[in-house]
PDB file of N, CA and C in Angstrom:
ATOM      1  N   UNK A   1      21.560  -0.243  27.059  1.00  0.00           N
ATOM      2  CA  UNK A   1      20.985  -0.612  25.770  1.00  0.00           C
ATOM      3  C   UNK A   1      20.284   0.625  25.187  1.00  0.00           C
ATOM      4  N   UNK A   2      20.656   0.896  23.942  1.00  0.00           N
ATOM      5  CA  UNK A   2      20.202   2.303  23.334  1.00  0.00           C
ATOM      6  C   UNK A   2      18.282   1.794  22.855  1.00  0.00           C
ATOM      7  N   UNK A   3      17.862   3.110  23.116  1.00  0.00           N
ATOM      8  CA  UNK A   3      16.475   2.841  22.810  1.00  0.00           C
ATOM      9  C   UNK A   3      16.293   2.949  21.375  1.00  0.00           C
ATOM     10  N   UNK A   4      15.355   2.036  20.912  1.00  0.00           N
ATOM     11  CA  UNK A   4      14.948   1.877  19.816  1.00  0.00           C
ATOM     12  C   UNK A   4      13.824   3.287  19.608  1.00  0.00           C
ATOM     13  N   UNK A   5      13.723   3.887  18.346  1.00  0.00           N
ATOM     14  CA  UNK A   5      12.825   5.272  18.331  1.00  0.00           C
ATOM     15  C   UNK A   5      11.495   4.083  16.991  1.00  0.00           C
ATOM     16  N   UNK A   6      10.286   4.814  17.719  1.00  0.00           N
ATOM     17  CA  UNK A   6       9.732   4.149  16.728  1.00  0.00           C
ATOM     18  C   UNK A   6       8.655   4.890  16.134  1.00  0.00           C
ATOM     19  N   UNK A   7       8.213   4.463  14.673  1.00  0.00           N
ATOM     20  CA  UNK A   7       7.188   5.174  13.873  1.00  0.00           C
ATOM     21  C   UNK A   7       5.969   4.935  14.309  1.00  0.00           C
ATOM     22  N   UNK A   8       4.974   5.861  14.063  1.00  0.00           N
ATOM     23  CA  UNK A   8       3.509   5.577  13.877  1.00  0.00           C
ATOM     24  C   UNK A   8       2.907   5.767  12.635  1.00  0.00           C
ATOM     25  N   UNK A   9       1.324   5.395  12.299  1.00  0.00           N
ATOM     26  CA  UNK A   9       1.190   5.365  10.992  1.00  0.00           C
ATOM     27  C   UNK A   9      -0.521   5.589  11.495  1.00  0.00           C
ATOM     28  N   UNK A  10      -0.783   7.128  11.290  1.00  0.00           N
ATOM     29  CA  UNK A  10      -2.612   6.792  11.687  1.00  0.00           C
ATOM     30  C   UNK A  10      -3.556   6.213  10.315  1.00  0.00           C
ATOM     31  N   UNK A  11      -4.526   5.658  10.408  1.00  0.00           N
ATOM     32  CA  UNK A  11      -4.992   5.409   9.389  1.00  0.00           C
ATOM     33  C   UNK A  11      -6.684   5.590   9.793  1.00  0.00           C
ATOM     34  N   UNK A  12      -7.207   6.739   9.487  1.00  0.00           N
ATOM     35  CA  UNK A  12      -8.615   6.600   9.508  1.00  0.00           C
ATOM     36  C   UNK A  12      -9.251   6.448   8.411  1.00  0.00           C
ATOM     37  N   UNK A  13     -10.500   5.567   9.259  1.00  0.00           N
ATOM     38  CA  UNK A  13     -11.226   4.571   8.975  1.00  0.00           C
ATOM     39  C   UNK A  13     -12.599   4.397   9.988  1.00  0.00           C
ATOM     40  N   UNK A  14     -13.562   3.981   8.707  1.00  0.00           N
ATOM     41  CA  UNK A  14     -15.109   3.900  10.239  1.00  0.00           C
ATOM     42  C   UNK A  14     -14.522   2.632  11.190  1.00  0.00           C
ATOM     43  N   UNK A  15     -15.659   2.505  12.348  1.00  0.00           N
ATOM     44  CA  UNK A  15     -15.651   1.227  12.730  1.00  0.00           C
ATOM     45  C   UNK A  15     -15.511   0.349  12.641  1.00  0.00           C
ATOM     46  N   UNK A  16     -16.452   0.334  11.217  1.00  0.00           N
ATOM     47  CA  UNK A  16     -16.947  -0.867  10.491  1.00  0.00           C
ATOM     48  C   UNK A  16     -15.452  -1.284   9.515  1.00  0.00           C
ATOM     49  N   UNK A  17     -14.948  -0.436   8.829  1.00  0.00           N
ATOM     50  CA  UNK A  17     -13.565  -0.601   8.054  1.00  0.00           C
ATOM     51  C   UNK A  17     -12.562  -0.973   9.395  1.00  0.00           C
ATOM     52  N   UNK A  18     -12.446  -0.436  10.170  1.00  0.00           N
ATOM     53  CA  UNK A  18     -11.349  -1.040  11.005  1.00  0.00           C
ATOM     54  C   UNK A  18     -11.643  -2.208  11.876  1.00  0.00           C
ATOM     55  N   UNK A  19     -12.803  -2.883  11.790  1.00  0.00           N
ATOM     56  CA  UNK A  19     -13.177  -3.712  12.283  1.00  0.00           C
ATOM     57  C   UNK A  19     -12.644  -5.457  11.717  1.00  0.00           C
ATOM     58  N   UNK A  20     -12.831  -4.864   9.809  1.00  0.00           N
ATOM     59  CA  UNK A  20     -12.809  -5.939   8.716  1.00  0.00           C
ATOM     60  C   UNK A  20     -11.453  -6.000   8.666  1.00  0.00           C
ATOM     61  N   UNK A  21     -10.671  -4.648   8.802  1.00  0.00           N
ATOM     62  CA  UNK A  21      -9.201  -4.724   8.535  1.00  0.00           C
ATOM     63  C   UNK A  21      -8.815  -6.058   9.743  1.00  0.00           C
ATOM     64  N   UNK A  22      -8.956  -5.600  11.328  1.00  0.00           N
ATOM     65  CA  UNK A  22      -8.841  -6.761  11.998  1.00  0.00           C
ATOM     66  C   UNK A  22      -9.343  -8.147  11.925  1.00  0.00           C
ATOM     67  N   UNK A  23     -10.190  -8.487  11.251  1.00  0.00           N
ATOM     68  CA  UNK A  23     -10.459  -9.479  10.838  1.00  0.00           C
ATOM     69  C   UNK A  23      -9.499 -10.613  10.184  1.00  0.00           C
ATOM     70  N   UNK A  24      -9.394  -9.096   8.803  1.00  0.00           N
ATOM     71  CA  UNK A  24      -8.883 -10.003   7.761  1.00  0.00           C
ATOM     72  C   UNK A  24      -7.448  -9.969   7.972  1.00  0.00           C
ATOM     73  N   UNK A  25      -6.895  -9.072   8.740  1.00  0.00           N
ATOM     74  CA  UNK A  25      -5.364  -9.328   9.340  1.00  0.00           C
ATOM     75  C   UNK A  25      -5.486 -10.991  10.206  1.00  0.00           C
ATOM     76  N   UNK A  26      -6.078 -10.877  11.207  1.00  0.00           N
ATOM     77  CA  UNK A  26      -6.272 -12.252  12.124  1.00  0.00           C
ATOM     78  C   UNK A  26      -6.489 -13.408  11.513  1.00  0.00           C
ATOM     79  N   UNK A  27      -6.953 -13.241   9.847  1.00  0.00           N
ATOM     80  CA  UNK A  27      -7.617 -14.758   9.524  1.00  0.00           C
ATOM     81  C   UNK A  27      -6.038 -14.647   8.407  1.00  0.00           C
ATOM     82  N   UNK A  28      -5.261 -13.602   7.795  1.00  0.00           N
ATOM     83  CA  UNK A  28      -3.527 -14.138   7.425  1.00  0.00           C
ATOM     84  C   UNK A  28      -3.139 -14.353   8.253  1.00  0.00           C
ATOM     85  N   UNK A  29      -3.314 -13.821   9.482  1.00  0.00           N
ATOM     86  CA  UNK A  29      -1.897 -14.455  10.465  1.00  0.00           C
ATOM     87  C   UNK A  29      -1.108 -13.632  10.161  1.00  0.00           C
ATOM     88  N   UNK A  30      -1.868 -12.008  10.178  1.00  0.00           N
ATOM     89  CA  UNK A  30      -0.583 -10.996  10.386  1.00  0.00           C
ATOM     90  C   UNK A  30      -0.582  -9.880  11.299  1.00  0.00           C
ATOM     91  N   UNK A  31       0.113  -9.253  11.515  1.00  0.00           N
ATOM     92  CA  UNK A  31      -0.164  -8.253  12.785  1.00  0.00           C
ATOM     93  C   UNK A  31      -0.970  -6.963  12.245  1.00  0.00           C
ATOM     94  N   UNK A  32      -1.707  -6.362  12.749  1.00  0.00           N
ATOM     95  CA  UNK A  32      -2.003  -5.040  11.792  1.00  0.00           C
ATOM     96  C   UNK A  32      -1.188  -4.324  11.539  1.00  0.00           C
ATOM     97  N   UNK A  33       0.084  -4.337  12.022  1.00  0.00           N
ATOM     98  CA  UNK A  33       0.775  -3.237  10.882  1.00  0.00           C
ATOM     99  C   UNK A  33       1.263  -3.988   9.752  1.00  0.00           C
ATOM    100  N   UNK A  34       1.163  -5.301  10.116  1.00  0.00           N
ATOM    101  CA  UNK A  34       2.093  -6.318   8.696  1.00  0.00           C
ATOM    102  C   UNK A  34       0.993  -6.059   7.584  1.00  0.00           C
ATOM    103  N   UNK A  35      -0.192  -6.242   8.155  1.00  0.00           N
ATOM    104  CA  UNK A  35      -1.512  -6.389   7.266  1.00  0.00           C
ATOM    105  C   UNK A  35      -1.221  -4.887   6.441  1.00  0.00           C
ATOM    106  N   UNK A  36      -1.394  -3.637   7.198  1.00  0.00           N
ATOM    107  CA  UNK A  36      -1.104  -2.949   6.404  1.00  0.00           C
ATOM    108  C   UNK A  36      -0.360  -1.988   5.486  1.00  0.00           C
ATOM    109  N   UNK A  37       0.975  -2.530   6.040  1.00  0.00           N
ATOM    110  CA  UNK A  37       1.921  -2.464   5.012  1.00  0.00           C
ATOM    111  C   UNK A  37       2.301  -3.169   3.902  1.00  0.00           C
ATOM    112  N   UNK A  38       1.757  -4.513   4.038  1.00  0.00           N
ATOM    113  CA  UNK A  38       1.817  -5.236   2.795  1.00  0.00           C
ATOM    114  C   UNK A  38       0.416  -4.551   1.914  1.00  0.00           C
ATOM    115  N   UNK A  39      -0.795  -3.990   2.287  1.00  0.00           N
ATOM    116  CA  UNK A  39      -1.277  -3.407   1.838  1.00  0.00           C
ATOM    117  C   UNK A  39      -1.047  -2.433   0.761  1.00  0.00           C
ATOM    118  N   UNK A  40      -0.399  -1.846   1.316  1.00  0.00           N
ATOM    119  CA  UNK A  40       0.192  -0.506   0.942  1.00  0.00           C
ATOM    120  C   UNK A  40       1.657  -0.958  -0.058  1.00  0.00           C
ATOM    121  N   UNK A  41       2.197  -1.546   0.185  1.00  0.00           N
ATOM    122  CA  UNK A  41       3.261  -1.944  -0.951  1.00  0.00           C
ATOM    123  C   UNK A  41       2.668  -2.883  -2.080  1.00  0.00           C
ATOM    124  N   UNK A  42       1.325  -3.753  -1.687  1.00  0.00           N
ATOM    125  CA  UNK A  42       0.783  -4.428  -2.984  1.00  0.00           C
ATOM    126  C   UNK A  42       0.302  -2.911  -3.833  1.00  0.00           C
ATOM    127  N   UNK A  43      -0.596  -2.045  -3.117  1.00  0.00           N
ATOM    128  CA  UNK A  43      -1.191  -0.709  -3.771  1.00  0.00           C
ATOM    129  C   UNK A  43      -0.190   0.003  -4.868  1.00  0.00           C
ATOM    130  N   UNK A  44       1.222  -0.006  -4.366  1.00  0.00           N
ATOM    131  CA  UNK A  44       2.400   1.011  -5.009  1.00  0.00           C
ATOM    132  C   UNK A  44       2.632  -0.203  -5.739  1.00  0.00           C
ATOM    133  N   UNK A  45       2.989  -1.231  -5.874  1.00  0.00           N
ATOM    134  CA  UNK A  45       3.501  -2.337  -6.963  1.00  0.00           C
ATOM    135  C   UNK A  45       2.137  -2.198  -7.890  1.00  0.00           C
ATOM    136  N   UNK A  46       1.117  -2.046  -7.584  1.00  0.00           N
ATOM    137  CA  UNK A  46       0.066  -2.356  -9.016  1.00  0.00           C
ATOM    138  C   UNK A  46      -0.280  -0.843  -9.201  1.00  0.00           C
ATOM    139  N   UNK A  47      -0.066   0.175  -8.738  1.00  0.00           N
ATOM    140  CA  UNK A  47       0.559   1.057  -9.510  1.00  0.00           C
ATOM    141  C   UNK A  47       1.399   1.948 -10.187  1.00  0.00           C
ATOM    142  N   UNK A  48       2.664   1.156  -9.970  1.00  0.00           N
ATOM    143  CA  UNK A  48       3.898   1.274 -10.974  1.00  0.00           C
ATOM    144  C   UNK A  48       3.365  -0.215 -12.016  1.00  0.00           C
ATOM    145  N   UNK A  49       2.911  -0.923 -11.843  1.00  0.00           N
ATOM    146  CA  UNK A  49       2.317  -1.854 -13.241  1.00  0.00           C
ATOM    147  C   UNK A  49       1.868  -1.268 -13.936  1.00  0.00           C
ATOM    148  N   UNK A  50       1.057  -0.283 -13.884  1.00  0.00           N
ATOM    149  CA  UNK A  50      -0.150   0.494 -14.619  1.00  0.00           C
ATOM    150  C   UNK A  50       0.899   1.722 -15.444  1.00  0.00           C
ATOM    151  N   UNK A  51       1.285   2.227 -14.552  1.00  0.00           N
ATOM    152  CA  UNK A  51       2.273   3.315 -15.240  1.00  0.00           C
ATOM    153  C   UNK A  51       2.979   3.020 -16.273  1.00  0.00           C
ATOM    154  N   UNK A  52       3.494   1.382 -15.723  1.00  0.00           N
ATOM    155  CA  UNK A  52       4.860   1.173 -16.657  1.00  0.00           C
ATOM    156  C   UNK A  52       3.641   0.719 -18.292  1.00  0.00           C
ATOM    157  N   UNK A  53       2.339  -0.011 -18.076  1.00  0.00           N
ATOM    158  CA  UNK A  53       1.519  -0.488 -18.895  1.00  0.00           C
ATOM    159  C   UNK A  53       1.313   1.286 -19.814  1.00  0.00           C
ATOM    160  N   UNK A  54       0.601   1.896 -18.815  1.00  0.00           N
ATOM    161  CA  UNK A  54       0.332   3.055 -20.158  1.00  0.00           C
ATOM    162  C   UNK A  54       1.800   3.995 -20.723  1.00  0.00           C
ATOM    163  N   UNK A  55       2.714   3.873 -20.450  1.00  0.00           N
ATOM    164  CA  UNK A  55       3.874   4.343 -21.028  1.00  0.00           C
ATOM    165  C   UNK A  55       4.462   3.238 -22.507  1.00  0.00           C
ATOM    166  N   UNK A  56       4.388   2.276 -22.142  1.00  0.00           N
ATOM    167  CA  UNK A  56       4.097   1.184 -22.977  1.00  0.00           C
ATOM    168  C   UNK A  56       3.314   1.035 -24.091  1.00  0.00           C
ATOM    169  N   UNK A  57       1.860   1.904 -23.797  1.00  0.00           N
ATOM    170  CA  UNK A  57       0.736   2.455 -25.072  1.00  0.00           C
ATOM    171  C   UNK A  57       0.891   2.940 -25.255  1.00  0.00           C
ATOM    172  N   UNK A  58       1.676   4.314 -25.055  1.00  0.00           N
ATOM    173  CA  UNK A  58       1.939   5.284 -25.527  1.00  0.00           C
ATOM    174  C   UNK A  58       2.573   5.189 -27.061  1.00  0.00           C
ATOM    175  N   UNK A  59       2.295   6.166 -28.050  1.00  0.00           N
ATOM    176  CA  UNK A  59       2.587   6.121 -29.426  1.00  0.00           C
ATOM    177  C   UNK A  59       4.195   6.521 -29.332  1.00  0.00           C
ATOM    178  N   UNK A  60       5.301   5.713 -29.909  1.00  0.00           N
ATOM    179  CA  UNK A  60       6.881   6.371 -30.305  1.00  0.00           C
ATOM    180  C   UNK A  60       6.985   7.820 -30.467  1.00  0.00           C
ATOM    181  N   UNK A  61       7.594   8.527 -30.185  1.00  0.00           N
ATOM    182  CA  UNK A  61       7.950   9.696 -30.434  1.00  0.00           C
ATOM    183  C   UNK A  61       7.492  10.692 -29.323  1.00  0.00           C
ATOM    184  N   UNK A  62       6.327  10.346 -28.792  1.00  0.00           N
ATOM    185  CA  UNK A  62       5.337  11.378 -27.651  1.00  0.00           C
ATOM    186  C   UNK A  62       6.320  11.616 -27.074  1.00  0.00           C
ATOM    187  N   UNK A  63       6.947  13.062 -26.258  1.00  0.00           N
ATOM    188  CA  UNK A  63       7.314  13.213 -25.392  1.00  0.00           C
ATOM    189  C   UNK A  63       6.390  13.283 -24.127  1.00  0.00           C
ATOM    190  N   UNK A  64       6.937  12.901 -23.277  1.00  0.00           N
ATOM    191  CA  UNK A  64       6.210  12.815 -22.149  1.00  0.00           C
ATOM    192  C   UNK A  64       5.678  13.811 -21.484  1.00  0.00           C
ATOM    193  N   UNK A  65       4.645  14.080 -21.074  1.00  0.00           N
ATOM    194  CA  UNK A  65       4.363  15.530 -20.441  1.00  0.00           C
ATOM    195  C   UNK A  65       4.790  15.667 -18.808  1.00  0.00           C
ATOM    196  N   UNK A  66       5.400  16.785 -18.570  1.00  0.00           N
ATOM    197  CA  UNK A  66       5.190  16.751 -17.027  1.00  0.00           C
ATOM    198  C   UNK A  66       4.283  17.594 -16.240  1.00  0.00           C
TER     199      UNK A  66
END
């Protein structure tokens, strides 16, 4: 059976922050990496909302700056 290769993901944080993260993972009923990858993909979805929102205000004609 071929071995599976697997990722890591460090995330520092005080005590006290990695303490609440376990918490509030244990009281969804998710594993800490579920907890914080759904984290992290809610973070990138509400900010491509924002992007797509101020491109949206933007006045006709502006070219976009890069």
């Amino acid at each position: 059976m071929p071995r599976i290769k697997k990722a890591a993901i460090f995330v520092r944080c005080t005590e006290q922050e990695a303490e609440k993260i376990r918490q509030t993972a244990h009281a969804e009923r998710r594993s800490l990496s579920g907890f914080v990858l759904n984290a992290v993909f809610s973070h990138i979805a509400m900010r491509e909302r924002l992007l797509a929102e101020q491109e949206q205000l933007k006045p006709k004609g502006t070219a976009r700056e890069s």
